[in-house]
ModelCIF file with pLDDT and N, C-alpha, C, O atoms, coordinates in Angstrom:
data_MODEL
#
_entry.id   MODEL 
#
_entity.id                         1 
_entity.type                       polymer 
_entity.pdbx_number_of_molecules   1 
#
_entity_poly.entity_id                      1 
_entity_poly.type                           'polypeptide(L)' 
_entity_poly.nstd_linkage                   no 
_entity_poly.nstd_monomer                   no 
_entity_poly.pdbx_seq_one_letter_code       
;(UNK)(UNK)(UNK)(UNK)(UNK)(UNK)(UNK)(UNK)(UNK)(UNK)(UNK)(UNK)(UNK)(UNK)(UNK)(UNK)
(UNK)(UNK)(UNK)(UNK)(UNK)(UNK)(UNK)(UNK)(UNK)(UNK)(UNK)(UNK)(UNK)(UNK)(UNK)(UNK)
(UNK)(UNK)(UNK)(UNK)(UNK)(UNK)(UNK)(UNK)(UNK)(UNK)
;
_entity_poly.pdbx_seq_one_letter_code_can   XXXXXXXXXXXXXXXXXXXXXXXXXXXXXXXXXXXXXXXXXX 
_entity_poly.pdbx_strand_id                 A 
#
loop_
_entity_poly_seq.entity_id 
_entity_poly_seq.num 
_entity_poly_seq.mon_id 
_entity_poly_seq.hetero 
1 1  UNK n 
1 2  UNK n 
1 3  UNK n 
1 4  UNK n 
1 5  UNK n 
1 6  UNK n 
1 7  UNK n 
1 8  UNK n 
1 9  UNK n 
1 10 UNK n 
1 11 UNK n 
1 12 UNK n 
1 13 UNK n 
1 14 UNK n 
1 15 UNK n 
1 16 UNK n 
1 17 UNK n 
1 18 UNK n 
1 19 UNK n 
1 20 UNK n 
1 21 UNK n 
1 22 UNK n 
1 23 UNK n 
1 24 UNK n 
1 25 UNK n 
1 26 UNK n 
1 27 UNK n 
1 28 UNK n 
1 29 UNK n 
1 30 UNK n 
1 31 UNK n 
1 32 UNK n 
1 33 UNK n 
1 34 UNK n 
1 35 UNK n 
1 36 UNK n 
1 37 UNK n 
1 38 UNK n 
1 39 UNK n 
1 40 UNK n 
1 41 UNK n 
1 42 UNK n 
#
_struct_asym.id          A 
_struct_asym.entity_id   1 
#
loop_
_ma_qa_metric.id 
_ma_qa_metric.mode 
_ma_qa_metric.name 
_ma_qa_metric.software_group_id 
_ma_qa_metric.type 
1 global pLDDT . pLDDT 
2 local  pLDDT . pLDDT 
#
_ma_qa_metric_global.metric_id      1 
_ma_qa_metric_global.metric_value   93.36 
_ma_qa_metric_global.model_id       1 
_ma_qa_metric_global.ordinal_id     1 
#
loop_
_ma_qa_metric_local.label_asym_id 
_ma_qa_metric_local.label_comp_id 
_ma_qa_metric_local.label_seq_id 
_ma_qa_metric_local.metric_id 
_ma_qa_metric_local.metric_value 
_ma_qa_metric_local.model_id 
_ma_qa_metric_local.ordinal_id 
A UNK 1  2 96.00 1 1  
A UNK 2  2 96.00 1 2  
A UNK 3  2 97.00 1 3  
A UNK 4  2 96.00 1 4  
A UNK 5  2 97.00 1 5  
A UNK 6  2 97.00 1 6  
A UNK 7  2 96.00 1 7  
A UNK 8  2 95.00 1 8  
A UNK 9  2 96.00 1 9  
A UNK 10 2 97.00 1 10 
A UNK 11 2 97.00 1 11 
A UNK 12 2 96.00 1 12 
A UNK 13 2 97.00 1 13 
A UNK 14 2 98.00 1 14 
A UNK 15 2 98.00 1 15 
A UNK 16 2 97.00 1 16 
A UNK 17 2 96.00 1 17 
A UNK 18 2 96.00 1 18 
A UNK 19 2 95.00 1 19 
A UNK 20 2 94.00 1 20 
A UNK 21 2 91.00 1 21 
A UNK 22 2 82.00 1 22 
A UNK 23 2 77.00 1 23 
A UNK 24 2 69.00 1 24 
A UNK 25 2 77.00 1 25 
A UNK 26 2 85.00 1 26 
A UNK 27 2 93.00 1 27 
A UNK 28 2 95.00 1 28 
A UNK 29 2 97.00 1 29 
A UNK 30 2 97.00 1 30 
A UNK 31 2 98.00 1 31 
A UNK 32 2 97.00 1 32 
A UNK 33 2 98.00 1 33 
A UNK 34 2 97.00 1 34 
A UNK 35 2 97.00 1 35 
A UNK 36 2 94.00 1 36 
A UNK 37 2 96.00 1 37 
A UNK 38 2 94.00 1 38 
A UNK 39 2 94.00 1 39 
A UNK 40 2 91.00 1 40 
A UNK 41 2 87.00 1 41 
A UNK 42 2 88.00 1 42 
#
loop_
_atom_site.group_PDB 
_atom_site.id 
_atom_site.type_symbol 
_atom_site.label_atom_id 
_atom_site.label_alt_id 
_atom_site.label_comp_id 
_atom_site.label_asym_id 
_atom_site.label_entity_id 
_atom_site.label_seq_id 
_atom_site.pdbx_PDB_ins_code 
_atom_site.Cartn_x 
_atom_site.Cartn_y 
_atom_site.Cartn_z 
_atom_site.occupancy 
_atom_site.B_iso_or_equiv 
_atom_site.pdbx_formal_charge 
_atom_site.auth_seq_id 
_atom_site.auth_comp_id 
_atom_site.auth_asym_id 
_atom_site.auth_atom_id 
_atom_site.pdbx_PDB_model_num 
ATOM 1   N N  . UNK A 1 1  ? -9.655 -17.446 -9.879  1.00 96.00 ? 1  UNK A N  1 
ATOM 2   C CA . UNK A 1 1  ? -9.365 -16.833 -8.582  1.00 96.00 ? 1  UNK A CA 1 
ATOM 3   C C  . UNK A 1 1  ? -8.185 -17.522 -7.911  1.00 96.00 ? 1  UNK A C  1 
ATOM 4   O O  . UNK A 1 1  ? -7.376 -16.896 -7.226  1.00 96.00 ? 1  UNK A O  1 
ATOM 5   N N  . UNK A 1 2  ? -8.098 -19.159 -8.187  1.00 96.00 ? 2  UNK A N  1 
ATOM 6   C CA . UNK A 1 2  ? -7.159 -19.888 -7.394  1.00 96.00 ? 2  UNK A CA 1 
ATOM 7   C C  . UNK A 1 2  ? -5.507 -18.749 -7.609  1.00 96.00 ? 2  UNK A C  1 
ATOM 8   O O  . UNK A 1 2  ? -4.754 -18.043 -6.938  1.00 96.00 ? 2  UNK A O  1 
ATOM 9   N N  . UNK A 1 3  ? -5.741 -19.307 -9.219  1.00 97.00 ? 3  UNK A N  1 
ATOM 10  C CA . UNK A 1 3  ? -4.178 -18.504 -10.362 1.00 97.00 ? 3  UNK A CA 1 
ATOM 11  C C  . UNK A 1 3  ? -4.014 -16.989 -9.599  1.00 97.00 ? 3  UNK A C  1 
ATOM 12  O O  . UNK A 1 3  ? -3.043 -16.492 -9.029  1.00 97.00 ? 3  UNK A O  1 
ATOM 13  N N  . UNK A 1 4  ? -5.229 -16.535 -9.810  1.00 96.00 ? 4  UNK A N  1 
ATOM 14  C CA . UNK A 1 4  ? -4.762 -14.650 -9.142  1.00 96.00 ? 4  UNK A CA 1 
ATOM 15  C C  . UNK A 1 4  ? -4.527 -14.690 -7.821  1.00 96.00 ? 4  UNK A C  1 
ATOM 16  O O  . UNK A 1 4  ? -3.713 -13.795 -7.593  1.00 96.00 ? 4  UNK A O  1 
ATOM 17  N N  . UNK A 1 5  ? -4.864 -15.368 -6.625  1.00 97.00 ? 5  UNK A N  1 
ATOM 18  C CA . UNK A 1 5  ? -4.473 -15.452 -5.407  1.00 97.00 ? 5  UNK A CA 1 
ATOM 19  C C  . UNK A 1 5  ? -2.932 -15.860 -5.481  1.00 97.00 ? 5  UNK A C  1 
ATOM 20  O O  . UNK A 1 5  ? -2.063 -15.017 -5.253  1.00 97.00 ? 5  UNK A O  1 
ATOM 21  N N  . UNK A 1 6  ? -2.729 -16.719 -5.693  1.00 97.00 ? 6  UNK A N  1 
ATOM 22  C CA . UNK A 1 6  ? -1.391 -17.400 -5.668  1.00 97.00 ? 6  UNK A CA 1 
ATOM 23  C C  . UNK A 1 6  ? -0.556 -16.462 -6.166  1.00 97.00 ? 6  UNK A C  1 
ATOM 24  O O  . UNK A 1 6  ? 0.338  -15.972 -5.475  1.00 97.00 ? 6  UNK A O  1 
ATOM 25  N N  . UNK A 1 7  ? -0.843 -16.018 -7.818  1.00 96.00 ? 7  UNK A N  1 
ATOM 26  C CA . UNK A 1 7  ? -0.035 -14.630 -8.120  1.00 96.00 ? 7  UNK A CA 1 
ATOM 27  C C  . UNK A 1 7  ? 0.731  -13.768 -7.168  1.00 96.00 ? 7  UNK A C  1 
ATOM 28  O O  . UNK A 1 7  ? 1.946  -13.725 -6.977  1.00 96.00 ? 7  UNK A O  1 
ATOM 29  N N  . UNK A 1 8  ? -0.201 -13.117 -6.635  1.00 95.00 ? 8  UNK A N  1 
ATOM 30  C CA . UNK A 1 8  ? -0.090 -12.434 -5.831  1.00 95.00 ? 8  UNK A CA 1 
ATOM 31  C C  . UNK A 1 8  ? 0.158  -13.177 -4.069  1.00 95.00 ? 8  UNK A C  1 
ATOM 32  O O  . UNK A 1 8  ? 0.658  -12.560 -3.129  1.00 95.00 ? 8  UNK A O  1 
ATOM 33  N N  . UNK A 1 9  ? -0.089 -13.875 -4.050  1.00 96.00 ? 9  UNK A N  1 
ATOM 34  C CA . UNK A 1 9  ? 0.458  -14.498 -2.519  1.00 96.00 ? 9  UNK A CA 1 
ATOM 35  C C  . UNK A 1 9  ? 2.378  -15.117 -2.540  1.00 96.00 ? 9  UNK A C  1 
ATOM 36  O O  . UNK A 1 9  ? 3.308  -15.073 -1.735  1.00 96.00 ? 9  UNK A O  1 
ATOM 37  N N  . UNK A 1 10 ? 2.184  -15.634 -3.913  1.00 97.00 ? 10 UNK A N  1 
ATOM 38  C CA . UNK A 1 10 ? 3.001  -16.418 -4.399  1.00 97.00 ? 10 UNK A CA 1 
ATOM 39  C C  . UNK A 1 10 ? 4.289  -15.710 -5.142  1.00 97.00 ? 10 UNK A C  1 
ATOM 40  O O  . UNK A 1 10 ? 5.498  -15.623 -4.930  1.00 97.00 ? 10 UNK A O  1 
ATOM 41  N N  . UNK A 1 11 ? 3.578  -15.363 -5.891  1.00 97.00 ? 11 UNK A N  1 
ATOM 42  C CA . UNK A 1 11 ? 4.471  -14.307 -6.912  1.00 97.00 ? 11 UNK A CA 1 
ATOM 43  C C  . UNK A 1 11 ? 5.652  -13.298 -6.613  1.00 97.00 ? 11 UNK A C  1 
ATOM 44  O O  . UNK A 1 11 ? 6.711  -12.991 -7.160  1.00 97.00 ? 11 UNK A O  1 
ATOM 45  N N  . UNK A 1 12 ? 4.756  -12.830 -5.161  1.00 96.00 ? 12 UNK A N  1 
ATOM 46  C CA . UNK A 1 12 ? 5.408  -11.147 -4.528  1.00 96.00 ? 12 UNK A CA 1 
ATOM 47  C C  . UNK A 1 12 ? 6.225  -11.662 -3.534  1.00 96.00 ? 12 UNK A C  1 
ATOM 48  O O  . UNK A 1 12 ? 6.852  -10.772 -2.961  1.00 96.00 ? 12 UNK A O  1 
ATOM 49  N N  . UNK A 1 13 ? 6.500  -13.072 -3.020  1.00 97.00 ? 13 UNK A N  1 
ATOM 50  C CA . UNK A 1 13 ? 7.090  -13.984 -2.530  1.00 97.00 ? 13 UNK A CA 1 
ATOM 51  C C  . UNK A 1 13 ? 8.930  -13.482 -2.942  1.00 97.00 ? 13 UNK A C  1 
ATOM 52  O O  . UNK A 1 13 ? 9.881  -13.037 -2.301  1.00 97.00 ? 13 UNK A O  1 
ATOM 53  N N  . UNK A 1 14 ? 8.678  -13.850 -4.257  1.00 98.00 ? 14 UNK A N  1 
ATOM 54  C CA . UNK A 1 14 ? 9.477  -13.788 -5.119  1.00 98.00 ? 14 UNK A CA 1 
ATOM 55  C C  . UNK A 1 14 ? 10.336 -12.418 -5.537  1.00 98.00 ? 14 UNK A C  1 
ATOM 56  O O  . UNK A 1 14 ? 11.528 -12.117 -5.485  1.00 98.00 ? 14 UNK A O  1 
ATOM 57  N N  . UNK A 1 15 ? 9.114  -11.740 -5.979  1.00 98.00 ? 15 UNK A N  1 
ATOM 58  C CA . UNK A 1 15 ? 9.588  -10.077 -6.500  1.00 98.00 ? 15 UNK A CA 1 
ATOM 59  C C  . UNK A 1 15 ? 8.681  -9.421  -5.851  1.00 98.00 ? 15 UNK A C  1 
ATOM 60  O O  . UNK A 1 15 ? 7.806  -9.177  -6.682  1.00 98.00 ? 15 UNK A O  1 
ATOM 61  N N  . UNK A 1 16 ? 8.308  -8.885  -4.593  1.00 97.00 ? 16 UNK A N  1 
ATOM 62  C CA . UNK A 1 16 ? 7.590  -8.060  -4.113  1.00 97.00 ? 16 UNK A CA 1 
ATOM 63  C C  . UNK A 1 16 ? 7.218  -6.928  -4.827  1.00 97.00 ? 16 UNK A C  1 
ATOM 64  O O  . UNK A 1 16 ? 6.318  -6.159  -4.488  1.00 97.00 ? 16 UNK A O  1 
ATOM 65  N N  . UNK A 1 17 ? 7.912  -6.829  -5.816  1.00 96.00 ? 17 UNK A N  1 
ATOM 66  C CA . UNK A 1 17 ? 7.506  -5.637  -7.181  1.00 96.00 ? 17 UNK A CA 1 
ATOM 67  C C  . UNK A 1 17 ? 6.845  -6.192  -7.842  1.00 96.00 ? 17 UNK A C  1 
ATOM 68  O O  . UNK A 1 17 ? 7.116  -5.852  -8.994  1.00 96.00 ? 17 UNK A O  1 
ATOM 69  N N  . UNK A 1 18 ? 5.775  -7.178  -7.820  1.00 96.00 ? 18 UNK A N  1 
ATOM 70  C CA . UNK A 1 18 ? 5.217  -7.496  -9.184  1.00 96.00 ? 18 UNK A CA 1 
ATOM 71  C C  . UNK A 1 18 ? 4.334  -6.354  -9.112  1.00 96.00 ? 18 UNK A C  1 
ATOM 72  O O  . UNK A 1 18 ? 4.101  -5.502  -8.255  1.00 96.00 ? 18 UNK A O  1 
ATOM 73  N N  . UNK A 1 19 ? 3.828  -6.653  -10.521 1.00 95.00 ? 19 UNK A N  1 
ATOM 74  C CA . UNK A 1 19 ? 2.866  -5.688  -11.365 1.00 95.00 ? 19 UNK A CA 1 
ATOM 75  C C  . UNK A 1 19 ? 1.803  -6.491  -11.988 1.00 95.00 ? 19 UNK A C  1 
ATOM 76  O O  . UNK A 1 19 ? 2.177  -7.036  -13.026 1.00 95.00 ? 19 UNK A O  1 
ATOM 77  N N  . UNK A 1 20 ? 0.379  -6.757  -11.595 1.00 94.00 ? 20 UNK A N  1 
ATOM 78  C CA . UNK A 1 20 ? -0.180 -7.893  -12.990 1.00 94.00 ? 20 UNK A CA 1 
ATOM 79  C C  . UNK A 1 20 ? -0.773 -6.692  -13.975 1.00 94.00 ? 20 UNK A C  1 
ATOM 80  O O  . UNK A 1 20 ? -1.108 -5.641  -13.428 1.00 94.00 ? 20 UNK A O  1 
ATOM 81  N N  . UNK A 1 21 ? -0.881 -6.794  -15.105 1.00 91.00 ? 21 UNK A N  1 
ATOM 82  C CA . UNK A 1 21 ? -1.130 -6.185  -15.896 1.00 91.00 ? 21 UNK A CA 1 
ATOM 83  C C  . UNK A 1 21 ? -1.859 -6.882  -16.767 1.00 91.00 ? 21 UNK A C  1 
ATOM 84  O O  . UNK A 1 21 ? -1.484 -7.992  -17.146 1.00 91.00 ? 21 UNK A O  1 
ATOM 85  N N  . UNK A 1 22 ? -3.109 -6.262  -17.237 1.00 82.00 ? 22 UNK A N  1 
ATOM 86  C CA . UNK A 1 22 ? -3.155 -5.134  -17.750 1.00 82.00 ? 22 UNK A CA 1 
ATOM 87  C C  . UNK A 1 22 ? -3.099 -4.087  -16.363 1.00 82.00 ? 22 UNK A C  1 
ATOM 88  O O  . UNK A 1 22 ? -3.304 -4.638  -15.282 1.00 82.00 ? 22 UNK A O  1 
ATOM 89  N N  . UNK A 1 23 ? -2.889 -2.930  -16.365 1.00 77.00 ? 23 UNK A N  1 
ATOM 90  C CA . UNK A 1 23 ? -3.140 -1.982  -14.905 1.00 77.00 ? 23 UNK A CA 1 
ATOM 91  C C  . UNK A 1 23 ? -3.025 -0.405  -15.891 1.00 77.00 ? 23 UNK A C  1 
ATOM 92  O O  . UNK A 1 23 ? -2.551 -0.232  -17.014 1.00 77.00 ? 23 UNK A O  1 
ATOM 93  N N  . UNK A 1 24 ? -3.599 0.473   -15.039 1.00 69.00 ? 24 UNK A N  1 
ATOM 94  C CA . UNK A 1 24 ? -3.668 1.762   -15.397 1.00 69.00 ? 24 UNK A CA 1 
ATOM 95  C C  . UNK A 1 24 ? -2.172 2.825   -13.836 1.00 69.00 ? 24 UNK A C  1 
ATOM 96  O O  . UNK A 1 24 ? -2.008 4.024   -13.611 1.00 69.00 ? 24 UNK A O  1 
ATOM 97  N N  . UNK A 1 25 ? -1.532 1.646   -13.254 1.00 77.00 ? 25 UNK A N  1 
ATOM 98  C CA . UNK A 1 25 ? -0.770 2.172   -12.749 1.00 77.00 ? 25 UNK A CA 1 
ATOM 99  C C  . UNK A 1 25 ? 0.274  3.086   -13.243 1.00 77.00 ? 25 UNK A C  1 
ATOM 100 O O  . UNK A 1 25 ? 0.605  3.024   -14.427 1.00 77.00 ? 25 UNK A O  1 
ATOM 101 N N  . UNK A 1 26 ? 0.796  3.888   -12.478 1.00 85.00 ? 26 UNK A N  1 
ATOM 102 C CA . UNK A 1 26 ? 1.861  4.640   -12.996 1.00 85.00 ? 26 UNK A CA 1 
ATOM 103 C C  . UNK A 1 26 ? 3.303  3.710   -12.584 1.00 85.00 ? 26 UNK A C  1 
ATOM 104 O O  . UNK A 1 26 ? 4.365  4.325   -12.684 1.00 85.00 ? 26 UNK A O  1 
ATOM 105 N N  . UNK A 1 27 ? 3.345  2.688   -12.262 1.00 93.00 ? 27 UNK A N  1 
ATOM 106 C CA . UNK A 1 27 ? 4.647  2.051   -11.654 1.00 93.00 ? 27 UNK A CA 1 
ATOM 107 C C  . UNK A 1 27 ? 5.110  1.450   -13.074 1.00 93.00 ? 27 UNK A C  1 
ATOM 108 O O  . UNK A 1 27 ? 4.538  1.342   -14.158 1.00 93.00 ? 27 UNK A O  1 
ATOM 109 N N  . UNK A 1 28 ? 6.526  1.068   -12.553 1.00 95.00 ? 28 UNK A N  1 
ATOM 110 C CA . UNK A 1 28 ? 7.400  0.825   -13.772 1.00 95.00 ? 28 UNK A CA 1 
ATOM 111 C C  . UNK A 1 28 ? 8.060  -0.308  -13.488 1.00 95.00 ? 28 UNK A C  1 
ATOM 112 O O  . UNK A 1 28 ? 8.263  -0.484  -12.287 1.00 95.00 ? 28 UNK A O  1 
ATOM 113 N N  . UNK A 1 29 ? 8.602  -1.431  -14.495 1.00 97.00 ? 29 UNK A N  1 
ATOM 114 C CA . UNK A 1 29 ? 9.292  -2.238  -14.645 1.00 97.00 ? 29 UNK A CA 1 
ATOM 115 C C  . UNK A 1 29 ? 10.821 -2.697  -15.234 1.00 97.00 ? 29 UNK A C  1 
ATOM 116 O O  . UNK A 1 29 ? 11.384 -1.777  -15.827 1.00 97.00 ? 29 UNK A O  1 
ATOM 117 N N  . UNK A 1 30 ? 11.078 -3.130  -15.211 1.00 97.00 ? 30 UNK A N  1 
ATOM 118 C CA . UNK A 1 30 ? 12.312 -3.790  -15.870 1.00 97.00 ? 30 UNK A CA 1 
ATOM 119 C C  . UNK A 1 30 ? 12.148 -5.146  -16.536 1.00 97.00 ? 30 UNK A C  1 
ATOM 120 O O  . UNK A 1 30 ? 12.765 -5.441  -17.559 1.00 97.00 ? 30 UNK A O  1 
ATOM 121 N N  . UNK A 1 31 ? 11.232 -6.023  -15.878 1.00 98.00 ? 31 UNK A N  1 
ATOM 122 C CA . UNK A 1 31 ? 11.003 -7.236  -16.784 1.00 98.00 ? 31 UNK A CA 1 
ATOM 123 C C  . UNK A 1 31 ? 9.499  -7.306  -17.243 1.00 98.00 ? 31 UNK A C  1 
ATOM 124 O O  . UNK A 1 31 ? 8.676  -6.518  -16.777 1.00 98.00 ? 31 UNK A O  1 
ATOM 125 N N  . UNK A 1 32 ? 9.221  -8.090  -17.998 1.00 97.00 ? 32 UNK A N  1 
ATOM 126 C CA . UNK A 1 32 ? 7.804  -8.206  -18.551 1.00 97.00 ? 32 UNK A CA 1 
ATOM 127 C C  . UNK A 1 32 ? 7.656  -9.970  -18.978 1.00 97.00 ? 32 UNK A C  1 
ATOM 128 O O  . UNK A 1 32 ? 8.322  -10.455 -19.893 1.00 97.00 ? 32 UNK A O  1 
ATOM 129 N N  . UNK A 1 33 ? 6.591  -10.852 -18.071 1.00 98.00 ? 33 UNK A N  1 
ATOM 130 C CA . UNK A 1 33 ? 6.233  -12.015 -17.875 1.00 98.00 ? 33 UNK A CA 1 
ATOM 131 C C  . UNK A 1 33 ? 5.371  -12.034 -18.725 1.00 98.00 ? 33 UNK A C  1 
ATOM 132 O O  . UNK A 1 33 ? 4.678  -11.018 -18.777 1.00 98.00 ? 33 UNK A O  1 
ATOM 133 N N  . UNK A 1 34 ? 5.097  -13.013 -19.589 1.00 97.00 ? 34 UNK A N  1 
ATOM 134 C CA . UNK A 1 34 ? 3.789  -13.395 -20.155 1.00 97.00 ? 34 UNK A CA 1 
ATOM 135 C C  . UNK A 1 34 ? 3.756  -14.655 -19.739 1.00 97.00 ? 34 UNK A C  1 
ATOM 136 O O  . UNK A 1 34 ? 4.668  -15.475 -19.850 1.00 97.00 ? 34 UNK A O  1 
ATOM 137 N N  . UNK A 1 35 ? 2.284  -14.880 -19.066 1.00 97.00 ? 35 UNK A N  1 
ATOM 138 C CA . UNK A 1 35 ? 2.543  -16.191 -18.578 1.00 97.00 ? 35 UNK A CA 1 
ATOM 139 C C  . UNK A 1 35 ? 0.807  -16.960 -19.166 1.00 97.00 ? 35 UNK A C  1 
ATOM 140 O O  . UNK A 1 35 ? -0.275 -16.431 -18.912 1.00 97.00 ? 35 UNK A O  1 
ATOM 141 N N  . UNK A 1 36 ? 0.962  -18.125 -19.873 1.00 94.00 ? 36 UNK A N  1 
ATOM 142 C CA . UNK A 1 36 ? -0.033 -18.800 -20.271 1.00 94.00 ? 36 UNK A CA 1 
ATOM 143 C C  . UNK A 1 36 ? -0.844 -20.190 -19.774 1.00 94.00 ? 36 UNK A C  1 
ATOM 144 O O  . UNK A 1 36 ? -0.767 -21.310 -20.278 1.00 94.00 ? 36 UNK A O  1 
ATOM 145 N N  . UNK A 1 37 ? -1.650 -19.751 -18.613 1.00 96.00 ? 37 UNK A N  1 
ATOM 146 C CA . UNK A 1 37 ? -1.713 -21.073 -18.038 1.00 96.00 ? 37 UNK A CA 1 
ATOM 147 C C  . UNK A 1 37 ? -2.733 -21.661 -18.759 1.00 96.00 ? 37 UNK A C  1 
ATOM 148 O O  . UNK A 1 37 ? -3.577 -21.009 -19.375 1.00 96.00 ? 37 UNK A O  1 
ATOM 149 N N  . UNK A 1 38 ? -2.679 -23.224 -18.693 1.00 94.00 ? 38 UNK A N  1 
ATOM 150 C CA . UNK A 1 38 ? -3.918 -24.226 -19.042 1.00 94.00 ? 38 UNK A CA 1 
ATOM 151 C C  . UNK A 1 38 ? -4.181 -25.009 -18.434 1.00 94.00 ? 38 UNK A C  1 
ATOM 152 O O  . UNK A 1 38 ? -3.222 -25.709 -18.105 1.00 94.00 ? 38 UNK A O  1 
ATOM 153 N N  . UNK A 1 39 ? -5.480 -25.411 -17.912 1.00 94.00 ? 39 UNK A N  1 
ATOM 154 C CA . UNK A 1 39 ? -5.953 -26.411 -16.828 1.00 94.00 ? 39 UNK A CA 1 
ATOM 155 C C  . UNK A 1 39 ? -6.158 -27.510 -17.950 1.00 94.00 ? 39 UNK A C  1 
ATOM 156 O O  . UNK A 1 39 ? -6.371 -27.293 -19.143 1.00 94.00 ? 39 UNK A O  1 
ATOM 157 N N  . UNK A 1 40 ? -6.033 -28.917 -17.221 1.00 91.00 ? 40 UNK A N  1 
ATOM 158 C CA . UNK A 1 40 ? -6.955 -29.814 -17.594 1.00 91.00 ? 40 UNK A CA 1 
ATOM 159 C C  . UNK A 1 40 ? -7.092 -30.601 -16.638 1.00 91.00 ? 40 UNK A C  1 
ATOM 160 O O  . UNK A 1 40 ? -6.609 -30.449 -15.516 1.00 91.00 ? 40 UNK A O  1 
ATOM 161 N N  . UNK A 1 41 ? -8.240 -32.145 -17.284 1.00 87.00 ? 41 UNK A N  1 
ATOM 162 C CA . UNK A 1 41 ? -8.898 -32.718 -16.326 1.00 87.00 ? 41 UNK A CA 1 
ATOM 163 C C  . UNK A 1 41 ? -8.214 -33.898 -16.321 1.00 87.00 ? 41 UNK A C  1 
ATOM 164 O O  . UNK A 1 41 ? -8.059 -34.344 -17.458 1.00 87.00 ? 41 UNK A O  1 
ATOM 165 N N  . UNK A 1 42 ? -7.524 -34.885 -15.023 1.00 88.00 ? 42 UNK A N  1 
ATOM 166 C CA . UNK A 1 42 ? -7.133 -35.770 -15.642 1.00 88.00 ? 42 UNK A CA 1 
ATOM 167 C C  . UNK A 1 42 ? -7.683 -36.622 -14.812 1.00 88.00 ? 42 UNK A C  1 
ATOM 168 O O  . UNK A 1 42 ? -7.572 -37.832 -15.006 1.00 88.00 ? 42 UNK A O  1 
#
């Protein structure tokens, strides 16, 4: 929940067009992010 808030708080900051996907939207893009996060404990 932290990652998807921020996404979107954070993200649209940036490109107010984001898109997270997967989505069944009809909207369209120009770029495509794959983004792989990993937590750890330190």
């Amino acid at each position: 929940k932290a990652f998807s808030d921020a996404l979107t708080e954070v993200g649209q900051r940036y490109f107010p067009s984001l898109h997270v996907v997967p989505s069944t939207t009809d909207a369209r893009y120009a770029l495509l992010v794959d983004l792989d996060p990993q937590w750890k404990r330190e």
